[in-house]
Protein backbone atom coordinates (compact mmCIF):
# COMPACT_ATOMS: atom_id res chain seq x y z
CA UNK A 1 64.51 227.98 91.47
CA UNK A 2 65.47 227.09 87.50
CA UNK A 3 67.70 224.41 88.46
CA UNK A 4 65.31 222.51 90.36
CA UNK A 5 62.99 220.09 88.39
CA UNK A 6 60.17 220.58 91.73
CA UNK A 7 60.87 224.12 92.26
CA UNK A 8 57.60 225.50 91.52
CA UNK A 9 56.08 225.65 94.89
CA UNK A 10 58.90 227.56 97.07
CA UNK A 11 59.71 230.90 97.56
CA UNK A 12 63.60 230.71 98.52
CA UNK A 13 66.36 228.18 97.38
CA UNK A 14 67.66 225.41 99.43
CA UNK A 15 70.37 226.45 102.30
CA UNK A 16 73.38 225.26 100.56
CA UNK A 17 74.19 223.11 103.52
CA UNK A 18 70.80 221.25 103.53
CA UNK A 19 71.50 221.33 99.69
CA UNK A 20 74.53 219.03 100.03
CA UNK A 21 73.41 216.91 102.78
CA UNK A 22 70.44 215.99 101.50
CA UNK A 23 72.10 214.88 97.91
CA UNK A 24 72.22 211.12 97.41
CA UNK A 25 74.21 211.71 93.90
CA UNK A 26 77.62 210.82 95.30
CA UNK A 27 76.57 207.78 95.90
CA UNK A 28 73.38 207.19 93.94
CA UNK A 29 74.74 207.92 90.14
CA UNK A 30 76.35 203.87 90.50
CA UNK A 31 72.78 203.34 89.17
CA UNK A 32 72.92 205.31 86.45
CA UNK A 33 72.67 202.46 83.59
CA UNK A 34 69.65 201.19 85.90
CA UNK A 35 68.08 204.81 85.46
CA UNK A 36 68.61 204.89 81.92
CA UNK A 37 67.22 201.20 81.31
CA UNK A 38 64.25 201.89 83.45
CA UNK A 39 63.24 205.47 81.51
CA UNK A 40 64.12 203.77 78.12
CA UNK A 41 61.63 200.89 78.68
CA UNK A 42 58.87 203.73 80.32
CA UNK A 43 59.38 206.35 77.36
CA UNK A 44 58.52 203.15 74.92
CA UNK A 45 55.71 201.99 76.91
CA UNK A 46 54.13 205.69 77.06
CA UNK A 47 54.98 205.91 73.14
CA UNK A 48 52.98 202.77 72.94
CA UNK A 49 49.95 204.04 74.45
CA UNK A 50 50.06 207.18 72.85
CA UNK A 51 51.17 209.47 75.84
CA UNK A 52 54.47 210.72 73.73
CA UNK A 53 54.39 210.90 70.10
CA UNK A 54 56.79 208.76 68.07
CA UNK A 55 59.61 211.52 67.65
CA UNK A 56 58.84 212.39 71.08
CA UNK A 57 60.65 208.52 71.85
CA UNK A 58 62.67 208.55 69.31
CA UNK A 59 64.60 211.75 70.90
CA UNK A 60 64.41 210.52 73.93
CA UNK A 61 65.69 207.15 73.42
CA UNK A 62 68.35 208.68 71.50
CA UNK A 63 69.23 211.31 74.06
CA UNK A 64 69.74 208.62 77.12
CA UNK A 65 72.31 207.02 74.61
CA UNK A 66 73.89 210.30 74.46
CA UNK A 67 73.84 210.03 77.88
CA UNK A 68 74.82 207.00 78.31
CA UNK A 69 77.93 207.09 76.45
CA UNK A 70 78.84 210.25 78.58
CA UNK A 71 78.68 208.41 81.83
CA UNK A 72 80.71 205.66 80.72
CA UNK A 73 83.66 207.92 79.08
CA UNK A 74 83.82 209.85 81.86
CA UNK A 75 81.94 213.23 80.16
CA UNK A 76 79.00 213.65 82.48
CA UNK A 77 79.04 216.17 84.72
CA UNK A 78 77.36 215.51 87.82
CA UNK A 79 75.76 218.14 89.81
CA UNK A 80 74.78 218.12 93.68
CA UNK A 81 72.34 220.76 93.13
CA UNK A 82 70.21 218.31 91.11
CA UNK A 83 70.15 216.24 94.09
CA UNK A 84 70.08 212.67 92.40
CA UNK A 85 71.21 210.36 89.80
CA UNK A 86 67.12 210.57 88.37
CA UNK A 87 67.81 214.17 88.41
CA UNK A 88 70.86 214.80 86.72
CA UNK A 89 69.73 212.52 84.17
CA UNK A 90 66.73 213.74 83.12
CA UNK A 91 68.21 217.71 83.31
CA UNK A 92 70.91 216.41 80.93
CA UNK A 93 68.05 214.83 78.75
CA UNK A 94 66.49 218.05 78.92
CA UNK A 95 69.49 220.05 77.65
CA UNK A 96 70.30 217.75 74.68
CA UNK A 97 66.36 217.20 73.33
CA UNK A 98 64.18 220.13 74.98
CA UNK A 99 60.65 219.82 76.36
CA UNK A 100 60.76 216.03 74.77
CA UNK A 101 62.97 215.44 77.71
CA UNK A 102 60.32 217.06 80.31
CA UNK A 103 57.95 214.67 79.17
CA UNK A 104 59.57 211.75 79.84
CA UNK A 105 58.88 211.99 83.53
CA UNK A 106 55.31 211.43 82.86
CA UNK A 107 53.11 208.71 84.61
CA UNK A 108 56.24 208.14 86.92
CA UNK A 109 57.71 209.61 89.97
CA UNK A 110 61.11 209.50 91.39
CA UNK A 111 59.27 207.28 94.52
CA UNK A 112 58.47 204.69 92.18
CA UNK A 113 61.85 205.02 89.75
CA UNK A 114 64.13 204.57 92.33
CA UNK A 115 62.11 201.26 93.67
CA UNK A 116 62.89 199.78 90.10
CA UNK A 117 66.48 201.37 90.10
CA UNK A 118 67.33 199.62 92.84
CA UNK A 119 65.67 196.31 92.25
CA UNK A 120 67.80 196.25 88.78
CA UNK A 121 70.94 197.01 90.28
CA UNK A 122 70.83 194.08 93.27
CA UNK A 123 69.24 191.98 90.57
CA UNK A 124 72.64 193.14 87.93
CA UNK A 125 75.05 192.41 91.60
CA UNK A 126 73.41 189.47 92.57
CA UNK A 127 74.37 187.87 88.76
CA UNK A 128 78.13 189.28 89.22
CA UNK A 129 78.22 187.92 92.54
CA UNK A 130 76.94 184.95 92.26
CA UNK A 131 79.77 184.24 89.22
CA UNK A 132 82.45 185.00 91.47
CA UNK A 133 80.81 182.29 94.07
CA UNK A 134 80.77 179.96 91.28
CA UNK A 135 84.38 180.77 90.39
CA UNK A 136 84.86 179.63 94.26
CA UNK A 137 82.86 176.85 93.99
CA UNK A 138 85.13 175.43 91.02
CA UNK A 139 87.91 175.98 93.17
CA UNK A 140 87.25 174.42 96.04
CA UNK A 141 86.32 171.49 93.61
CA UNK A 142 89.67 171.06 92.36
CA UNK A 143 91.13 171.20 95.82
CA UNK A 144 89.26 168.77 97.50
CA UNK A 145 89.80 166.39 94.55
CA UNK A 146 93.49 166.91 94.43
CA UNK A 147 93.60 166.19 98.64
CA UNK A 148 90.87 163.67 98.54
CA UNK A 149 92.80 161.12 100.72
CA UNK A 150 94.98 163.66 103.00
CA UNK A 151 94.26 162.81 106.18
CA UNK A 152 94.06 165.63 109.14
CA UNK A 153 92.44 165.91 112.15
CA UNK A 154 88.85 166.80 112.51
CA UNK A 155 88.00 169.26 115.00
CA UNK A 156 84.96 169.78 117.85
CA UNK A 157 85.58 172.55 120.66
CA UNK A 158 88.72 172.86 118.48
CA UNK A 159 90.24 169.98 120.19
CA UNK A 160 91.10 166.65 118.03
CA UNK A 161 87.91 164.33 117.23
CA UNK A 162 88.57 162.63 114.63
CA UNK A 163 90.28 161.72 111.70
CA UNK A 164 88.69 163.19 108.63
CA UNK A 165 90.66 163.46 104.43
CA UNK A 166 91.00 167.28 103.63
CA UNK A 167 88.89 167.01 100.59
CA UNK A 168 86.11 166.28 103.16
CA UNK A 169 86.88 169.23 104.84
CA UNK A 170 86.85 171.23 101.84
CA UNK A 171 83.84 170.17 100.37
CA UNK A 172 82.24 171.16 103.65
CA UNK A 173 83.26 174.63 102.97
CA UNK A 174 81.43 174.05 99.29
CA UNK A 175 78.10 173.09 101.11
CA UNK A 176 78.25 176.54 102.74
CA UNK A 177 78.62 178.54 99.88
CA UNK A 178 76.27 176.22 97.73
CA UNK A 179 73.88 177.00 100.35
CA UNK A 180 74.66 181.02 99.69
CA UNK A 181 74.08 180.74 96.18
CA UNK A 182 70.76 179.23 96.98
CA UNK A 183 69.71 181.87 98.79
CA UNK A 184 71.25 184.60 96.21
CA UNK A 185 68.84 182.95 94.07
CA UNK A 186 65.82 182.94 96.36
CA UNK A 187 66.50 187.00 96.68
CA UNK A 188 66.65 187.49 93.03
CA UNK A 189 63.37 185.96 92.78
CA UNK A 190 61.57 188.16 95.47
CA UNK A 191 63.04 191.34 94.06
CA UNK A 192 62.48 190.72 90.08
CA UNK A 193 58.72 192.25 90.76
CA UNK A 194 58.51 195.82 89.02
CA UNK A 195 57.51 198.44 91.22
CA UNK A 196 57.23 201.33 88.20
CA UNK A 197 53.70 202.51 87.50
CA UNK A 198 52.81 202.65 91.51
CA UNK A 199 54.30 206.44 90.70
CA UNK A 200 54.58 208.59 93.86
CA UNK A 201 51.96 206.21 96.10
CA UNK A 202 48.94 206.04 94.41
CA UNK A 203 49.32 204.76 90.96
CA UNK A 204 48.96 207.36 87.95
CA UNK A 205 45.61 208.59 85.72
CA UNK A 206 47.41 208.04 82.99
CA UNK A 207 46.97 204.93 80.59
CA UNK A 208 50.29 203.38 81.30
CA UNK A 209 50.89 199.41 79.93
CA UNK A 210 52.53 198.05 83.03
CA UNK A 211 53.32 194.82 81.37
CA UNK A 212 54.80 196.70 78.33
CA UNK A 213 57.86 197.69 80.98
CA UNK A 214 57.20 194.84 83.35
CA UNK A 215 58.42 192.82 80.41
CA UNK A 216 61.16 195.39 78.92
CA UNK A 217 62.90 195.77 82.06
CA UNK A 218 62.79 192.08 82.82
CA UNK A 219 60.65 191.82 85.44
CA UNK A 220 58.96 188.56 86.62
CA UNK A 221 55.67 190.02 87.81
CA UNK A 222 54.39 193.62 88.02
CA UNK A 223 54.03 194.97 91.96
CA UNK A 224 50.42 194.74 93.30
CA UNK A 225 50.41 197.62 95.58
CA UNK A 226 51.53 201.02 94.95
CA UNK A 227 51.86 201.67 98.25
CA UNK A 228 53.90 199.24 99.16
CA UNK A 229 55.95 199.20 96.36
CA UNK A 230 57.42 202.55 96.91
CA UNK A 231 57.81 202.13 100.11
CA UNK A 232 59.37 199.01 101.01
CA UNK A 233 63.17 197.76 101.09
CA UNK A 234 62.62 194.48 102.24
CA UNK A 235 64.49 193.10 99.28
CA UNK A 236 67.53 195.04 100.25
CA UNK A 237 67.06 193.77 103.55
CA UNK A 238 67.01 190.42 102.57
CA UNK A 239 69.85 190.61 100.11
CA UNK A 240 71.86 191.75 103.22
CA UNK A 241 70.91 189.40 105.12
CA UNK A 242 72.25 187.00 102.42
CA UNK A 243 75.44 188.72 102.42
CA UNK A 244 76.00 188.48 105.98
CA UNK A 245 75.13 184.43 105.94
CA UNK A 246 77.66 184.56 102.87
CA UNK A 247 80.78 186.93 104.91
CA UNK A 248 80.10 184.90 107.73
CA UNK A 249 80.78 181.32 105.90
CA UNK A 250 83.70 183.13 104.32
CA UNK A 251 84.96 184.63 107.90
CA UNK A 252 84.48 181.09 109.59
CA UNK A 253 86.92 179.52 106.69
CA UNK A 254 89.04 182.60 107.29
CA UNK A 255 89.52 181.73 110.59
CA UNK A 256 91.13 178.35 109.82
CA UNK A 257 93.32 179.35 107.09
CA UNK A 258 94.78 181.71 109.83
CA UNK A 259 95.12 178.91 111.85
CA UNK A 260 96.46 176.09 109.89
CA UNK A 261 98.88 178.43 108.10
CA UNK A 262 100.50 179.26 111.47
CA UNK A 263 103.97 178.14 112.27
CA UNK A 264 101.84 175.82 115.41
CA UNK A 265 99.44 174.07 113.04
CA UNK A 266 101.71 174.39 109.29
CA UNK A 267 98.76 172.19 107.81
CA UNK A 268 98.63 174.92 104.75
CA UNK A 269 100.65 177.65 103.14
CA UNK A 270 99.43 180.39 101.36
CA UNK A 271 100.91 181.95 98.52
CA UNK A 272 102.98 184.90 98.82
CA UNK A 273 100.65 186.94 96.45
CA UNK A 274 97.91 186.69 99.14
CA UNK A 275 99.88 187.89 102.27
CA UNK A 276 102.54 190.70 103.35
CA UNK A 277 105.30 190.99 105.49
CA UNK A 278 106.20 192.60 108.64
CA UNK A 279 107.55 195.88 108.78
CA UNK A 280 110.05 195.27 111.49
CA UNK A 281 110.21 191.15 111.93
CA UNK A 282 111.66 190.27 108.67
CA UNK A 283 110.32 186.46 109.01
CA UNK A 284 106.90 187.04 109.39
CA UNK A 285 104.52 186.18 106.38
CA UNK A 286 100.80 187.19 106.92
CA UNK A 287 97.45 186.02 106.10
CA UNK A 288 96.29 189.52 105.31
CA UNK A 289 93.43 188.17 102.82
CA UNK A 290 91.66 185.79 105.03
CA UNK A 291 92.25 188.29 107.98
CA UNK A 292 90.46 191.33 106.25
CA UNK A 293 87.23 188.77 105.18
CA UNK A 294 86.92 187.58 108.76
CA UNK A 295 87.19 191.64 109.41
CA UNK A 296 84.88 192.75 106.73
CA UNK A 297 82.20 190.48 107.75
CA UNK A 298 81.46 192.68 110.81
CA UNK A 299 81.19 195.84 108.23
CA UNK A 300 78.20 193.60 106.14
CA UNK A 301 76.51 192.26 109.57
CA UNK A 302 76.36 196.23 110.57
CA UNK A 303 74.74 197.43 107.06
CA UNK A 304 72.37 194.76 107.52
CA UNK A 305 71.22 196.29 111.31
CA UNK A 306 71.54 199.68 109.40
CA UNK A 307 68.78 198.56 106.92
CA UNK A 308 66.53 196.84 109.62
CA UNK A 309 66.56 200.19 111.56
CA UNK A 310 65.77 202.55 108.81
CA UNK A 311 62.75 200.14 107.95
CA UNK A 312 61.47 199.69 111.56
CA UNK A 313 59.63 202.72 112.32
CA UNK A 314 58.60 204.13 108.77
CA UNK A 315 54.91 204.92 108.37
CA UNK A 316 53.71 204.36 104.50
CA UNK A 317 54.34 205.16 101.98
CA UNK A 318 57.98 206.87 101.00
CA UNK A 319 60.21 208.27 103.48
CA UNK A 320 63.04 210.55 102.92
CA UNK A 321 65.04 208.00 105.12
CA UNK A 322 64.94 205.98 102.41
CA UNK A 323 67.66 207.75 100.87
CA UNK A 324 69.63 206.03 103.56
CA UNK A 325 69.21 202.59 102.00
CA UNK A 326 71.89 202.73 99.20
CA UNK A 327 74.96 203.32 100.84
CA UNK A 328 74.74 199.86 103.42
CA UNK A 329 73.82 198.00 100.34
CA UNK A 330 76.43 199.27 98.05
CA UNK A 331 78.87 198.44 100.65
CA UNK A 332 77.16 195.54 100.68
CA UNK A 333 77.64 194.58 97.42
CA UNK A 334 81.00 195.81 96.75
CA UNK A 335 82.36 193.63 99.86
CA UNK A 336 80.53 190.37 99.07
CA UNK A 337 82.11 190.62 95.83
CA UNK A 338 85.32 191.33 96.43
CA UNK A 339 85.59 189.02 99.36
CA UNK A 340 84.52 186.45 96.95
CA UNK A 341 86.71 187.22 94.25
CA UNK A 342 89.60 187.09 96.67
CA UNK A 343 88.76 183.68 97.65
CA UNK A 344 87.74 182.43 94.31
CA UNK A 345 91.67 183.41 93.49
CA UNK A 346 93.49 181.96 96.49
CA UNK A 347 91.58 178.79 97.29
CA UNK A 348 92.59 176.69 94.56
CA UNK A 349 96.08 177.62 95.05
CA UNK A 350 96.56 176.41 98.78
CA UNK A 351 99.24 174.27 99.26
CA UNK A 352 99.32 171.04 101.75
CA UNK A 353 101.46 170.36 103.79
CA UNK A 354 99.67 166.47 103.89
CA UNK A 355 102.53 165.32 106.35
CA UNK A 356 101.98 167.79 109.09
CA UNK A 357 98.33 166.93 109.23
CA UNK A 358 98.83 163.08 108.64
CA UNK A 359 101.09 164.02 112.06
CA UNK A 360 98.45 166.04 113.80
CA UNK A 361 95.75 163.34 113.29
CA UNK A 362 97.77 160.53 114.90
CA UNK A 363 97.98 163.07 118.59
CA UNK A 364 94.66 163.61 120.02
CA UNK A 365 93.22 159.82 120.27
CA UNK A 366 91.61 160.51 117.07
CA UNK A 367 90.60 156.67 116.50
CA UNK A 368 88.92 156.37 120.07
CA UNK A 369 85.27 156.39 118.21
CA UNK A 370 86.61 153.62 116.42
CA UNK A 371 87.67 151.59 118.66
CA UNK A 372 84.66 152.11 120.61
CA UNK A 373 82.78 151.20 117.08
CA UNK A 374 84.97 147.66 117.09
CA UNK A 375 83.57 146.55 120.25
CA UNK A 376 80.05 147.21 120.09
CA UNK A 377 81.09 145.18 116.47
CA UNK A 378 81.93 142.59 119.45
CA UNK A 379 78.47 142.70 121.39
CA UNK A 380 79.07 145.43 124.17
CA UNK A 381 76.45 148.16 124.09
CA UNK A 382 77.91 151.42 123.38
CA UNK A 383 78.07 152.81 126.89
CA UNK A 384 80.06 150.08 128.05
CA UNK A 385 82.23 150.34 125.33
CA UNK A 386 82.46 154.16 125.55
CA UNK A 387 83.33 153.79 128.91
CA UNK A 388 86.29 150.79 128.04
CA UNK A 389 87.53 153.24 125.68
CA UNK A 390 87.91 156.25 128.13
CA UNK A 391 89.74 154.10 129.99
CA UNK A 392 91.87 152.87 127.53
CA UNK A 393 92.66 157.07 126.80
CA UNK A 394 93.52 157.58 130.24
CA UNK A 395 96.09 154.72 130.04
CA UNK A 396 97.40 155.95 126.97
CA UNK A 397 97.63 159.87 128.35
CA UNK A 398 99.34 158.64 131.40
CA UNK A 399 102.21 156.29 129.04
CA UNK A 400 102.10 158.78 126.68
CA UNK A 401 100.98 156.91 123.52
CA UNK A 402 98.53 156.98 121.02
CA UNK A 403 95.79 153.62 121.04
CA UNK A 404 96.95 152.01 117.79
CA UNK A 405 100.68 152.58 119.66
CA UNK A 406 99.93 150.15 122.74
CA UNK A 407 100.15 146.25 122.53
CA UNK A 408 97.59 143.89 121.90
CA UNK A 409 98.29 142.88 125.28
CA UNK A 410 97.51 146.06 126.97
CA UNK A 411 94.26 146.69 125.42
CA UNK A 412 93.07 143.47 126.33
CA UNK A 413 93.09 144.50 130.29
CA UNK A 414 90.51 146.84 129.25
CA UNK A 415 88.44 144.30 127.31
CA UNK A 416 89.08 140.61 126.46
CA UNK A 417 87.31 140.60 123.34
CA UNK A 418 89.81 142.79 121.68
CA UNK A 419 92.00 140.84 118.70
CA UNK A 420 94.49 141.35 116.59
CA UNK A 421 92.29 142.84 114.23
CA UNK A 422 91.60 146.04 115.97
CA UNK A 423 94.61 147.21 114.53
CA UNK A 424 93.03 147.86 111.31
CA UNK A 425 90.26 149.87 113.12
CA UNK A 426 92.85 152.45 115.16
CA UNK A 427 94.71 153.10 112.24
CA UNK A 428 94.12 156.55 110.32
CA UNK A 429 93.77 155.27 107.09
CA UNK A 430 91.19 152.49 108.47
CA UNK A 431 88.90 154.76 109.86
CA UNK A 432 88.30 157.58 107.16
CA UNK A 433 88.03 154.25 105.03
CA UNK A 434 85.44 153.00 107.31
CA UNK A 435 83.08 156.42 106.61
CA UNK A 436 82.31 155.59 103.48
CA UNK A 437 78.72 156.45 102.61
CA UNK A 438 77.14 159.56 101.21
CA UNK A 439 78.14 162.28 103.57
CA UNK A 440 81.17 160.33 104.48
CA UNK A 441 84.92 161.53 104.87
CA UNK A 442 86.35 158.36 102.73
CA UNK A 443 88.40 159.30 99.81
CA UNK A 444 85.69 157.42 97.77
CA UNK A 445 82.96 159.80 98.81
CA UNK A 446 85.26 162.55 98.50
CA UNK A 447 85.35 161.81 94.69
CA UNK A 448 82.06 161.35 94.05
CA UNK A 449 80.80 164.59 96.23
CA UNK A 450 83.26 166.19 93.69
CA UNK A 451 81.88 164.67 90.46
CA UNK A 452 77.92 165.23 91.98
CA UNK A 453 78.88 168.94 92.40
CA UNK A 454 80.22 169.63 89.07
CA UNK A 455 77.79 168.15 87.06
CA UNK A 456 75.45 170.36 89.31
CA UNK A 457 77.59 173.26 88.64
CA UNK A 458 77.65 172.46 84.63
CA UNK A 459 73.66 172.16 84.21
């Protein structure tokens, strides 16, 4: 049992099959710079209330640099038969600095170390993150301003509404992820409480400073229950939950690029560096990246029902199933970010094809709102005029014509208070002009949601 750290109580070593499956440190060791913060920060705070002696710390601090280094060249050699990334860390320790490196694991427990590994590493991918949704942000900025009075279509049950600019559009898609990066930030807040001192459930007899670490590693607060502090993932849970909100604001602007870069729509075209070919129809050009988000965002909903079902039927305090937790939210994390990175990259660089839209908004009977708009301008109450206006589109479906296409003449059979002026109403360019208040599709508003955002962005 000498290469177990625990291996004092058993009689026979671990079945070598049990051995491998029950190792997390193919997957865990990612936290490795977490691990070495945390036991840096708890070797100083024991130091500091004289648990270890001064060259005692001093080794040890010096030792997880070793360490440190190693991991990041490439040196360390993990081992499954230490089980973890806590594990192999410390046993290293222990090899470079002797019994110093034994001590270090005083006052602590792997229960409550991996609580405050993990915390620090969603904490560390929730900054990273949220950078690359900033890096979207921007670019959705600069798109909407440089399309501010394109006009397209606006959709409901996919079918034509009304006419709305693009930049509108766009900066609808910024709300979303604004929203996201809201919610990133309500996450980190929740998590940044320090579970180390709670040890395995129980707290420790020894004189630990939990403020000395709290405030080393970071932390906003210091965890006020041991027992729940080891024990609960609800942090994780929520951070997944983010990321599923966040994949599935990406996936629904997936689902339009798809559509408006096909040959049917043509509103957009994506650049060649963000799709492939076909292997056998040599004209095909695919939206691969928007594709694989919308895809991916089923992979980040399913970690997130992984991590509600490992939590739902756990009795306190720590569970081995708990061991299950890291690989959803690594996923998790990796995904988010790349997704994000991808879009950061290929939004700004969408080009319009303004003409196709400007085509696309004039089918459809885009204006009808307006025109019902004009004549309650007139005195009708809006049912009637709804109702004058349907028939007016009925007319127009059965000649084949648009509203601001038929005469003066022959909207006047549907209502005599109709003038010449209506004209300016059922044009395109007349209605997303008419919209113009906050919230409103007019280039105007366009601008100024742009110029609002970025000086939100910049403070």
């Amino acid at each position: 049992m000498s290469n177990k750290l625990w291996g004092g109580r058993f009689t026979e070593s671990t079945d070598e099959f049990v051995q491998t499956f029950t190792a997390s440190v193919s997957f865990d060791q990612r936290m490795a710079q977490q691990d070495i913060d945390c036991s840096r920060a708890h070797a100083s705070m024991l130091g500091s209330v004289g648990v270890l002696d001064e060259k005692d710390v001093s080794d040890i601090l010096k030792g997880l640099d070793q360490i440190s280094a190693e991991i990041k060249e490439g040196r360390f050699e993990w081992s499954v038969a230490l089980e973890d990334v806590h594990m192999n860390i410390e046993a290293r320790l222990t090899d470079l600095i002797g019994d110093a490196g034994k001590r270090l694991h005083t006052g602590r427990s792997r229960n409550d170390q991996v609580a405050t590994d993990i915390r620090l590493y969603v904490r560390d991918a929730i900054a990273l993150i949220s950078a690359q949704a900033r890096r979207l942000q921007l670019g959705m900025l600069e798109l909407a301003e440089r399309h501010a009075e394109v006009i397209m279509p606006g959709f409901t049950h996919l079918q034509t509404a009304q006419p709305v600019t693009f930049g509108h559009h766009v900066m609808a898609w910024y709300e979303m992820i604004s929203r996201d990066v809201d919610r990133l930030q309500d996450c980190a807040k929740r998590l940044n409480v320090m579970p180390l001192g709670s040890a395995a459930l129980a707290g420790t007899p020894y004189p630990i400073d939990r403020a000395h670490t709290c405030a080393s590693l970071g932390f906003d607060s210091i965890s006020a229950n041991s027992l729940d502090a080891v024990s609960d993932r609800d942090f994780a849970i929520e951070f997944c939950a983010t990321g599923a909100i966040v994949m599935t604001h990406l996936s629904r602007m997936s689902e339009e690029l798809v559509l408006w870069s096909s040959a049917q729509f043509n509103f957009i075209e994506l650049p060649d560096r963000f799709c492939t070919g076909s292997s056998i129809m040599p004209q095909k050009k695919n939206p691969d990246v928007p594709e694989l988000v919308r895809g991916k965002t089923g992979r980040v909903n399913g970690h997130l029902v992984s991590l509600l079902t490992l939590m739902k039927s756990q009795p306190l305090a720590y569970n081995k199933d708990n061991q299950e937790d890291k690989e959803p939210l690594f996923d998790t994390v990796d995904t988010l970010h790349d997704c994000l990175c991808a879009f950061a990259d290929m939004v700004p660089a969408i080009q319009v094809n303004a003409q196709f839209m400007y085509q696309a908004a004039l089918k459809g009977f885009a204006t009808a709102t307006d025109l019902a708009d004009y004549l309650v301008g007139r005195g009708l109450p809006f049912r009637e005029a709804h109702e004058v206006v349907g028939n007016a589109v009925r007319y127009g479906v059965e000649q084949g014509r648009d509203l601001s296409e038929l005469s003066l003449d022959e909207l006047k059979k549907f209502n005599s208070s109709i003038e010449e002026d209506v004209f300016q109403v059922l044009t395109l360019e007349g209605s997303v002009a008419s919209r113009n208040h906050i919230g409103g599709t007019a280039p105007a508003q366009v601008r100024a949601a742009v110029q609002t955002a970025r000086a939100q962005l910049s403070s």
